[in-house]
C-alpha atoms as a PDB file:
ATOM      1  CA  UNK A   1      -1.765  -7.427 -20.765  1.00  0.00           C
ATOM      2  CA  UNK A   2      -5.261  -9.635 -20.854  1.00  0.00           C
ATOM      3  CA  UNK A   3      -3.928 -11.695 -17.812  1.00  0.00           C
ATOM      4  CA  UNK A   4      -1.181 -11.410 -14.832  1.00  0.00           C
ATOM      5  CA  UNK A   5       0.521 -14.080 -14.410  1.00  0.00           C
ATOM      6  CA  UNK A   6       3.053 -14.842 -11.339  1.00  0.00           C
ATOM      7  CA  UNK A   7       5.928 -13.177 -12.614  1.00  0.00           C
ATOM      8  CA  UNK A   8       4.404 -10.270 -14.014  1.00  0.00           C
ATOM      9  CA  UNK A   9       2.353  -9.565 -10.728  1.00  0.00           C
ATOM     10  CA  UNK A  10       5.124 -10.092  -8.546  1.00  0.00           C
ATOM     11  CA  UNK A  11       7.571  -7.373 -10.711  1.00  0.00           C
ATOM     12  CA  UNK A  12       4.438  -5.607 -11.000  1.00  0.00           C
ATOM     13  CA  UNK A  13       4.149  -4.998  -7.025  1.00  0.00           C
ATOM     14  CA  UNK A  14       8.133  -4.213  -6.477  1.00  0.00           C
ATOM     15  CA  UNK A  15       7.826  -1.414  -9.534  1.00  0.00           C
ATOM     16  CA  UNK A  16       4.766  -0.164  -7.252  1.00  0.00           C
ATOM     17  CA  UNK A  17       7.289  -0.704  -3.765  1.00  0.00           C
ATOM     18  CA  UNK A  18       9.884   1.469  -5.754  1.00  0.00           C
ATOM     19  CA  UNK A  19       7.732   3.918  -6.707  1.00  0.00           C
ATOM     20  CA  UNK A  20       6.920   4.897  -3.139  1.00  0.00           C
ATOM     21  CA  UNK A  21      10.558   4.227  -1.862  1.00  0.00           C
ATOM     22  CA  UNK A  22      11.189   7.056  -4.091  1.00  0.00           C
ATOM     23  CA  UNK A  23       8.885   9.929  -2.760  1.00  0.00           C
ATOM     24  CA  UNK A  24       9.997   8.861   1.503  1.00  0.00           C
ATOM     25  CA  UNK A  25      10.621  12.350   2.056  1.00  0.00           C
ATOM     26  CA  UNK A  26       7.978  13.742   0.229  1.00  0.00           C
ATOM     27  CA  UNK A  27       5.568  12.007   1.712  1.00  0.00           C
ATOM     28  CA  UNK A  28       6.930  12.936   5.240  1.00  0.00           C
ATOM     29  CA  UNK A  29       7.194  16.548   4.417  1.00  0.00           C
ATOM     30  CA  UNK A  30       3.255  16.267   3.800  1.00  0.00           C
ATOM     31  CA  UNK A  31       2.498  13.903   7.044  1.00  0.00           C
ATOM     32  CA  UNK A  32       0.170  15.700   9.304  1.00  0.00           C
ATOM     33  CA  UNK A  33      -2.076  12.812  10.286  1.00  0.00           C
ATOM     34  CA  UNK A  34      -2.454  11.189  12.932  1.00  0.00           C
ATOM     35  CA  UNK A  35       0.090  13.037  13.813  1.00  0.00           C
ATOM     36  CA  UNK A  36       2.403  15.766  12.573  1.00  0.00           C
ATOM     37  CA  UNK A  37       5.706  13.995  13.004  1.00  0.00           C
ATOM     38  CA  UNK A  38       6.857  13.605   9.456  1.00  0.00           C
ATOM     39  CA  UNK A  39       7.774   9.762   9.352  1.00  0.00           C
ATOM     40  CA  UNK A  40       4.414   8.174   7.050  1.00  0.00           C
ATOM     41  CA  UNK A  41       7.127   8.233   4.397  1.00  0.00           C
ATOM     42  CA  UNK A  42       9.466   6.832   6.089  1.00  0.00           C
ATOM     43  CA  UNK A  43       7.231   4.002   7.670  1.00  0.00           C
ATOM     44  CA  UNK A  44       6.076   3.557   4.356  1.00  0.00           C
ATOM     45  CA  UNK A  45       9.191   2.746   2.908  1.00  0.00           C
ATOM     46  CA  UNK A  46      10.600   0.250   5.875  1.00  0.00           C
ATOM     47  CA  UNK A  47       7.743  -1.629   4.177  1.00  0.00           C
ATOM     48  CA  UNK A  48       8.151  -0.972   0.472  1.00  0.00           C
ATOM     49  CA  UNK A  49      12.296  -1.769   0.894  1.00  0.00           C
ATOM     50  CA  UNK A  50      11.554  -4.612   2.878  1.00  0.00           C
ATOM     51  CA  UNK A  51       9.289  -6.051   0.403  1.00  0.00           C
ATOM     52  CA  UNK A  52      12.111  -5.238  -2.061  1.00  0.00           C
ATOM     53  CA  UNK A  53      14.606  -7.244  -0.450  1.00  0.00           C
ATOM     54  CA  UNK A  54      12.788 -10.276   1.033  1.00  0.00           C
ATOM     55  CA  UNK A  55      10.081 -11.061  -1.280  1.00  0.00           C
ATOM     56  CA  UNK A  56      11.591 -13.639  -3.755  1.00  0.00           C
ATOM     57  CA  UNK A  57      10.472 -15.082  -7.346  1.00  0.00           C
ATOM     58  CA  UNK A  58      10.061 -18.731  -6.829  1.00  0.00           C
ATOM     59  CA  UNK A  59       8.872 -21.508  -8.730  1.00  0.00           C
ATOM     60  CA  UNK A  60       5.650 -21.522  -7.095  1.00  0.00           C
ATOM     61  CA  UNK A  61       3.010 -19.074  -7.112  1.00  0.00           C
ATOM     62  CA  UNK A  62       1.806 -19.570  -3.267  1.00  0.00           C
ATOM     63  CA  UNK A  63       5.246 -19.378  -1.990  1.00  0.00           C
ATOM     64  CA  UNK A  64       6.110 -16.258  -4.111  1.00  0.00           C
ATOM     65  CA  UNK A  65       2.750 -14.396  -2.972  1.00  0.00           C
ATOM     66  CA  UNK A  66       4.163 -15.611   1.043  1.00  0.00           C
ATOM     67  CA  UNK A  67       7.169 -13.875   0.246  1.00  0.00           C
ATOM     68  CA  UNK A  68       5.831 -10.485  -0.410  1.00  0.00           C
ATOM     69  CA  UNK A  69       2.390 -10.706   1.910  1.00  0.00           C
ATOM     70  CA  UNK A  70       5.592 -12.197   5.033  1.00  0.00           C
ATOM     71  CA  UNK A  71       7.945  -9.019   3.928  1.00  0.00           C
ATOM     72  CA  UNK A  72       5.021  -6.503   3.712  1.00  0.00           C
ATOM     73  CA  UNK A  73       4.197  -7.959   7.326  1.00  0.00           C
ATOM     74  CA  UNK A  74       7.384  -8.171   8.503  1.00  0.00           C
ATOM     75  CA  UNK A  75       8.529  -4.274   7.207  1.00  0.00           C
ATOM     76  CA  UNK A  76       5.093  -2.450   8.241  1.00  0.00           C
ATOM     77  CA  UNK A  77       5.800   1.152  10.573  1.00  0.00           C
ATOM     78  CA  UNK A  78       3.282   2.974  11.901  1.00  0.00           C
ATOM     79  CA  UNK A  79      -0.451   3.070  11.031  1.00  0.00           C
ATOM     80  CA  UNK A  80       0.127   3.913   7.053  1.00  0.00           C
ATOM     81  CA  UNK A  81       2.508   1.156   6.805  1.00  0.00           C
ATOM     82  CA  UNK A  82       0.033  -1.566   8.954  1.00  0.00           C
ATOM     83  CA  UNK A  83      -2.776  -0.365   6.601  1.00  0.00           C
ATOM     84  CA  UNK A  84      -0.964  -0.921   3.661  1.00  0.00           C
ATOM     85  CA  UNK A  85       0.306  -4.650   4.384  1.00  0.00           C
ATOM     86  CA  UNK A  86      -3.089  -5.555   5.600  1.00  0.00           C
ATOM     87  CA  UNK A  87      -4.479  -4.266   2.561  1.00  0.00           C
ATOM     88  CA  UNK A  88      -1.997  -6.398   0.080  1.00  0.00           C
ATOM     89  CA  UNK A  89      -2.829  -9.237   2.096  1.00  0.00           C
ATOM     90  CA  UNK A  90      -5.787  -9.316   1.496  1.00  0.00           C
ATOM     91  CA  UNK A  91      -5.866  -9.099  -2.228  1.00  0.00           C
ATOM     92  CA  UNK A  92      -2.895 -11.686  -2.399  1.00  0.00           C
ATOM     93  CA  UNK A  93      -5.234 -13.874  -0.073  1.00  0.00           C
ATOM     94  CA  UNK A  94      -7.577 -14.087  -2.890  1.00  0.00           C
ATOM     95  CA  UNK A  95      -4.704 -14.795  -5.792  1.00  0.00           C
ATOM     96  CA  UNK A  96      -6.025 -18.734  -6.661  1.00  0.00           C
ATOM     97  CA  UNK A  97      -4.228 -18.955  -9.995  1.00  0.00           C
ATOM     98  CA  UNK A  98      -1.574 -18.317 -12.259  1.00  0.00           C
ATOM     99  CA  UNK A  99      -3.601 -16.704 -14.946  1.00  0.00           C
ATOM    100  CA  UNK A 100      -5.197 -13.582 -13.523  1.00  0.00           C
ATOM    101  CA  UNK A 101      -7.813 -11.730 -15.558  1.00  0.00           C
ATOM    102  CA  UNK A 102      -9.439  -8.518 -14.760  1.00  0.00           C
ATOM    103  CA  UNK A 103     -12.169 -10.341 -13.292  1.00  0.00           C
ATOM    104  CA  UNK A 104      -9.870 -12.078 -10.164  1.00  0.00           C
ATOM    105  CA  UNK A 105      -7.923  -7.929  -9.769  1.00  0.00           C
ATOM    106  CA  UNK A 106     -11.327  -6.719  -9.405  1.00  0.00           C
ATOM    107  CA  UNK A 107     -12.338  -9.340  -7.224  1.00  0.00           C
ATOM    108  CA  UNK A 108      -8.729  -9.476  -5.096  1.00  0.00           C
ATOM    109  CA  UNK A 109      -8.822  -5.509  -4.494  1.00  0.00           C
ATOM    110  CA  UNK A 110     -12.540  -5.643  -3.259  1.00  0.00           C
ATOM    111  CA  UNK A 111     -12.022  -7.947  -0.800  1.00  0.00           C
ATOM    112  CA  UNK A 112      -9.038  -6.214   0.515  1.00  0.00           C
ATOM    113  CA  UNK A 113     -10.715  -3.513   1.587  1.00  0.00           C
ATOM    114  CA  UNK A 114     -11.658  -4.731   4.989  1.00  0.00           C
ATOM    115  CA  UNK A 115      -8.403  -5.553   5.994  1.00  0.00           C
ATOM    116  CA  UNK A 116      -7.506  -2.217   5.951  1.00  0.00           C
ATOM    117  CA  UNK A 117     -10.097  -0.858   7.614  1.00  0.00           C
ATOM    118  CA  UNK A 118      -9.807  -3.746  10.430  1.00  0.00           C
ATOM    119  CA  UNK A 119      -5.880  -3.101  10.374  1.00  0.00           C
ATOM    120  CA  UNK A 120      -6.714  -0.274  12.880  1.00  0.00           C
ATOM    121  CA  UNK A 121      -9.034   0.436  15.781  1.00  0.00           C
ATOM    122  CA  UNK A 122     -10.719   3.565  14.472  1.00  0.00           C
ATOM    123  CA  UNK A 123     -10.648   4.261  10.779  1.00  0.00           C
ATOM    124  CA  UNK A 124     -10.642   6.919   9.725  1.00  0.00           C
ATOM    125  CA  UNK A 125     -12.091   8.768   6.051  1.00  0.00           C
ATOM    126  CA  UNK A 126     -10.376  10.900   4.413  1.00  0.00           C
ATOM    127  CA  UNK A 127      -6.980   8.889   4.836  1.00  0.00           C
ATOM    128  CA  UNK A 128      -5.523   5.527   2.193  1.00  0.00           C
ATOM    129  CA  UNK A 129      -8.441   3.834   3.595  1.00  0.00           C
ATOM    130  CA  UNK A 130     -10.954   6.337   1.523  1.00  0.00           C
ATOM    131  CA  UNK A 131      -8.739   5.949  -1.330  1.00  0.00           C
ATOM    132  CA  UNK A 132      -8.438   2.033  -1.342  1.00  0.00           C
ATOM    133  CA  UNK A 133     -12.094   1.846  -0.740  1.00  0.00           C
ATOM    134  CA  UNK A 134     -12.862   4.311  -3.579  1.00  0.00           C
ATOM    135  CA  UNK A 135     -10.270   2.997  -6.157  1.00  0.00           C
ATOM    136  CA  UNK A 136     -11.500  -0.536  -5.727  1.00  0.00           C
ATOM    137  CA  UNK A 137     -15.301   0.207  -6.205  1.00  0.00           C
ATOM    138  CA  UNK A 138     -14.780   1.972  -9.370  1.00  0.00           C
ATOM    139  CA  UNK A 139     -12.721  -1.470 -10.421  1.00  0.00           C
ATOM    140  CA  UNK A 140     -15.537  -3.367  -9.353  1.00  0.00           C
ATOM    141  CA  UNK A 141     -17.855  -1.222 -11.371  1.00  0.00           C
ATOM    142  CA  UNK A 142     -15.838  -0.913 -14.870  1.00  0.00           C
ATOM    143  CA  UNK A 143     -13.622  -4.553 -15.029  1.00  0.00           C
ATOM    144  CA  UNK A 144     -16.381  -6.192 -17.376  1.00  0.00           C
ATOM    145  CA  UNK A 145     -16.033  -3.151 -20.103  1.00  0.00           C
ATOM    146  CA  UNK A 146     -12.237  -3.215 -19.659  1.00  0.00           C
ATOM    147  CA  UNK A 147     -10.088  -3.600 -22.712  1.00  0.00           C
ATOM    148  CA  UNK A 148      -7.132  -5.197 -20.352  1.00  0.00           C
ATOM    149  CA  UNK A 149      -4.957  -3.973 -17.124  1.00  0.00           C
ATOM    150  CA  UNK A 150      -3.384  -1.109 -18.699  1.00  0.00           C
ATOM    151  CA  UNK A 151      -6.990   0.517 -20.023  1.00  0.00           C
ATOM    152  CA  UNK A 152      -8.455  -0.837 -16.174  1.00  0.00           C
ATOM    153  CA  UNK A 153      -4.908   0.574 -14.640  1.00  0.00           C
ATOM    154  CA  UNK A 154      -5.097   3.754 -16.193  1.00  0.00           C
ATOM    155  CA  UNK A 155      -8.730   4.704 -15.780  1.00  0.00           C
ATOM    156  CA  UNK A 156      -8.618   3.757 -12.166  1.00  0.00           C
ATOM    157  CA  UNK A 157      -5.650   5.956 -11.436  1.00  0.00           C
ATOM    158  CA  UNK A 158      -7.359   8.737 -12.242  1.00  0.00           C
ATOM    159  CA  UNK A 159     -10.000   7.737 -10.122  1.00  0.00           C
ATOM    160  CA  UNK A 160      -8.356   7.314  -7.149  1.00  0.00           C
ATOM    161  CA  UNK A 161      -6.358  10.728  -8.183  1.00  0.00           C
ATOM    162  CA  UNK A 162      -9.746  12.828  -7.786  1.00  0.00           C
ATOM    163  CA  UNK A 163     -10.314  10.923  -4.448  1.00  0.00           C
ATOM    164  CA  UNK A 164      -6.855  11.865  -3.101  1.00  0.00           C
ATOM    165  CA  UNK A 165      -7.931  15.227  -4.255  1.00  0.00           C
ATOM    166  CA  UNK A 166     -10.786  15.431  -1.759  1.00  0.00           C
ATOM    167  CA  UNK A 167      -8.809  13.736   1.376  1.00  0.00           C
ATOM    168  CA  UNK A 168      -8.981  17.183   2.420  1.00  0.00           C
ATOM    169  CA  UNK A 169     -12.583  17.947   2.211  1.00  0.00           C
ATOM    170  CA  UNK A 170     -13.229  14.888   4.704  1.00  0.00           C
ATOM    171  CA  UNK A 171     -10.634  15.650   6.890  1.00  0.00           C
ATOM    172  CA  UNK A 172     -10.083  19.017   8.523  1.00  0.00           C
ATOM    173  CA  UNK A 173      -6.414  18.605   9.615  1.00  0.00           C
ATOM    174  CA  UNK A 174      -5.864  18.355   5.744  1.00  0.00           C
ATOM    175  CA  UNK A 175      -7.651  21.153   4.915  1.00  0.00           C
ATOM    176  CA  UNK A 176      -6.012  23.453   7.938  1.00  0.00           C
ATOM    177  CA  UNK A 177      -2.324  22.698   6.594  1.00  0.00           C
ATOM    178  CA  UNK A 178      -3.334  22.837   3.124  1.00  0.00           C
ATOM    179  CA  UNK A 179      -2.012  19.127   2.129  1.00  0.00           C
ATOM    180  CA  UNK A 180      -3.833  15.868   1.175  1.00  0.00           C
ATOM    181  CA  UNK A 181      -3.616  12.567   3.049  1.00  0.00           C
ATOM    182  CA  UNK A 182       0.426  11.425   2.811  1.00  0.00           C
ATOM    183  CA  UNK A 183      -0.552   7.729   3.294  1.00  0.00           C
ATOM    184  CA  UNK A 184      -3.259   8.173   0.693  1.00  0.00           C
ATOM    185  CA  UNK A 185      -0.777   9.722  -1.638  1.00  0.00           C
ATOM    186  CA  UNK A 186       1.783   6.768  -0.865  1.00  0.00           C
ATOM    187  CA  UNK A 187      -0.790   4.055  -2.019  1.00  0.00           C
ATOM    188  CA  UNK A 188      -1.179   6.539  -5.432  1.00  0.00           C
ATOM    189  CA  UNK A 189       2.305   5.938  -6.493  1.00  0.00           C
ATOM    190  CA  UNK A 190       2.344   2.076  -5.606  1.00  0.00           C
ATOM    191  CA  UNK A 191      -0.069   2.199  -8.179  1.00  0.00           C
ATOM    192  CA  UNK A 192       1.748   4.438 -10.427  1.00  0.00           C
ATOM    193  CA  UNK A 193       4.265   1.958  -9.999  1.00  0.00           C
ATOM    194  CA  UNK A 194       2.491  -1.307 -10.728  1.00  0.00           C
ATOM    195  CA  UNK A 195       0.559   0.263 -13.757  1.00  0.00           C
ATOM    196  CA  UNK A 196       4.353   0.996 -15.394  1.00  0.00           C
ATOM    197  CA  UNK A 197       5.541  -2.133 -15.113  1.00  0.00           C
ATOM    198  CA  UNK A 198       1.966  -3.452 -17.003  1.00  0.00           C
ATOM    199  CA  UNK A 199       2.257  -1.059 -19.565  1.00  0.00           C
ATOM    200  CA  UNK A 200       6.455  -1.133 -20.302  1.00  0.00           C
ATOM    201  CA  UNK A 201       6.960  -5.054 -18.880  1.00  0.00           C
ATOM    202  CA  UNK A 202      10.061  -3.601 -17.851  1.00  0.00           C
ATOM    203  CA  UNK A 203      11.321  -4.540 -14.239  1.00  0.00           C
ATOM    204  CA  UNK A 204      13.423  -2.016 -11.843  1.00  0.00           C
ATOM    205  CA  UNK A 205      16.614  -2.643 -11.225  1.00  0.00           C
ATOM    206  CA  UNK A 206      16.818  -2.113  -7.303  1.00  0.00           C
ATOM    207  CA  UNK A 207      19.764  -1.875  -5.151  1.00  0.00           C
ATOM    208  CA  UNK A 208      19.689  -1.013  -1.448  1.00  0.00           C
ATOM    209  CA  UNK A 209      20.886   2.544  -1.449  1.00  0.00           C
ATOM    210  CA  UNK A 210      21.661   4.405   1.690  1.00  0.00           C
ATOM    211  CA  UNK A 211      20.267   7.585   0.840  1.00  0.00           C
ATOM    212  CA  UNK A 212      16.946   5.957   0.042  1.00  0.00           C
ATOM    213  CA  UNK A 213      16.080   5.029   3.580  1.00  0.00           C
ATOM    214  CA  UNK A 214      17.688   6.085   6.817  1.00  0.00           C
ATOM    215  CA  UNK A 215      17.530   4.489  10.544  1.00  0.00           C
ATOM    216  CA  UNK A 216      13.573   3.604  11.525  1.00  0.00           C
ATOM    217  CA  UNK A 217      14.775   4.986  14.836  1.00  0.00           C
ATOM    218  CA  UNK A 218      13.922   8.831  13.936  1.00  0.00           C
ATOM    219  CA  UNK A 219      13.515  11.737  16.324  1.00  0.00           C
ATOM    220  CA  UNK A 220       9.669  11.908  16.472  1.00  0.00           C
ATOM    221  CA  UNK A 221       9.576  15.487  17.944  1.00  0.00           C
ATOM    222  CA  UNK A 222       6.707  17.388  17.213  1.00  0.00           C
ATOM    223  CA  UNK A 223       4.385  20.670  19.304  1.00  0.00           C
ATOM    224  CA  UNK A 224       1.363  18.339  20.189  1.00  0.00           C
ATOM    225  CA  UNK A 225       0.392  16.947  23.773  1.00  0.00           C
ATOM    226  CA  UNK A 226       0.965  13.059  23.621  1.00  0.00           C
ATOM    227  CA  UNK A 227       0.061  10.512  25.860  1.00  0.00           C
ATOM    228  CA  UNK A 228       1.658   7.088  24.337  1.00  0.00           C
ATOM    229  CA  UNK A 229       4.948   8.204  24.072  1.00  0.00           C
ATOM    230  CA  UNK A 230       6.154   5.167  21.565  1.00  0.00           C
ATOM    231  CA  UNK A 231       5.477   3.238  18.431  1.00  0.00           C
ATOM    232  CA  UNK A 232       5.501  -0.707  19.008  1.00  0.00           C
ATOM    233  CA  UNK A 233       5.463  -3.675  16.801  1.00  0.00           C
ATOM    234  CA  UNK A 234       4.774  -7.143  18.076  1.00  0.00           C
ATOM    235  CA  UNK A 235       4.563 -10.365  16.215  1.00  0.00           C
ATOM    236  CA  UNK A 236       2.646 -12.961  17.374  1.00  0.00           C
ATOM    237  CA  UNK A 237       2.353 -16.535  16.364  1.00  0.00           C
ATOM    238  CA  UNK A 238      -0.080 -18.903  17.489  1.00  0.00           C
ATOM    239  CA  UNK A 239      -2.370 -20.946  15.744  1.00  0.00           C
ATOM    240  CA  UNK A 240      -5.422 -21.374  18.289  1.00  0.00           C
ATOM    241  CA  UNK A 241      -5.793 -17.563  17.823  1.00  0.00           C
ATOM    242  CA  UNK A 242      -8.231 -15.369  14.910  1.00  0.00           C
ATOM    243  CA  UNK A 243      -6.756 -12.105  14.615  1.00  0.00           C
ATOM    244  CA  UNK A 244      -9.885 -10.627  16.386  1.00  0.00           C
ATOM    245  CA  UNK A 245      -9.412 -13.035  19.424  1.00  0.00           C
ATOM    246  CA  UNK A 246      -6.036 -11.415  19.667  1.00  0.00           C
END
């Protein structure tokens, strides 16, 4: 592909949502940051399945990027899952057109990147954030020389492969239990994903299964001293507000 257009972005991002859907328990098994309580997978997929189900094709290509940027809001769990909408936001914030070259991806998944660091009070390397950052400057650095998405795709992946690789060199929790950043490896399959669809231009074929997703209301039992006992989501509308007034 030379050029996304709006249906082959939007079937480009579920094939990226399904790809993490897939690995939920995976990723919790690996989840020891912030905390060890094995749900980054699972928070991770409330957004990917809720993008899945809400985000429609439509007509129009502003409506159709509301959709997913709305469900990716709407779905978001924990800090992975709030880093991860903020951060596809952002780059569908910067979508102006339907005929998307190289140049607009590079330029879309740049800007992104400080949504996901603002998407949280204290960001943190080492974690998706590193990985987003990373993955996007190398775009930024190679999109002229690219031959189209799937040599850009490909060569990127790798990229942001080697900087999963060393999530555990910048972060010592990772190191001690031997594991690499689960929220960092969730944003490598969404790309997996995505890059599949550009290369086959075949879409999934998703159903809501049962077994692919259980109740967000998990036990959240783990050995270390807590002080906020509870996850909360809040959604506020009101249009006097920025989001850093609120």
């Amino acid at each position: 592909m030379q050029t996304l257009n709006k249906e082959s972005l939007y079937h480009s991002i579920m094939a990226g949502a399904y790809q993490v859907l897939k690995h939920k328990q995976a990723l919790n098994e690996i989840n020891v940051f912030p905390v060890a309580d094995g749900d980054t997978g699972t928070n991770l997929a409330s957004l990917m399945q809720t993008i899945l189900e809400q985000a429609k094709l439509t007509d129009s290509l502003d409506s159709t990027l509301d959709a997913i940027g709305d469900a990716a809001l709407m779905g978001a769990r924990g800090n992975s899952g709030i880093i991860f909408a903020q951060y596809l936001n952002g780059f569908l914030m910067q979508i102006k057109h339907d005929d998307i070259t190289v140049n607009d991806f590079a330029v879309g998944v740049c800007k992104a990147v400080p949504y996901a660091y603002s998407a949280i009070a204290n960001p943190v390397e080492g974690t998706m954030i590193t990985v987003m950052k990373e993955w996007a400057e190398y775009i930024d650095s190679v999109y002229e020389s690219s031959k189209d998405f799937t040599d850009l795709l490909e060569n990127s992946l790798d990229v942001a492969k080697k900087s999963l690789e060393e999530t555990p060199n910048k972060l010592k929790i990772l190191k001690d239990a031997k594991v690499v950043d689960a929220g960092a490896q969730g944003f490598i399959h969404f790309i997996e994903g995505f890059l599949s669809y550009v290369k086959t231009g075949k879409a999934i074929q998703y159903e809501n299964h049962d077994d692919m997703i259980e109740n967000i209301a998990l036990d959240h039992s783990h050995d270390q001293e807590e002080h906020y006992r509870y996850c909360t989501e809040a959604l506020i509308e009101h249009g006097a507000l920025s989001s850093n007034q609120i």
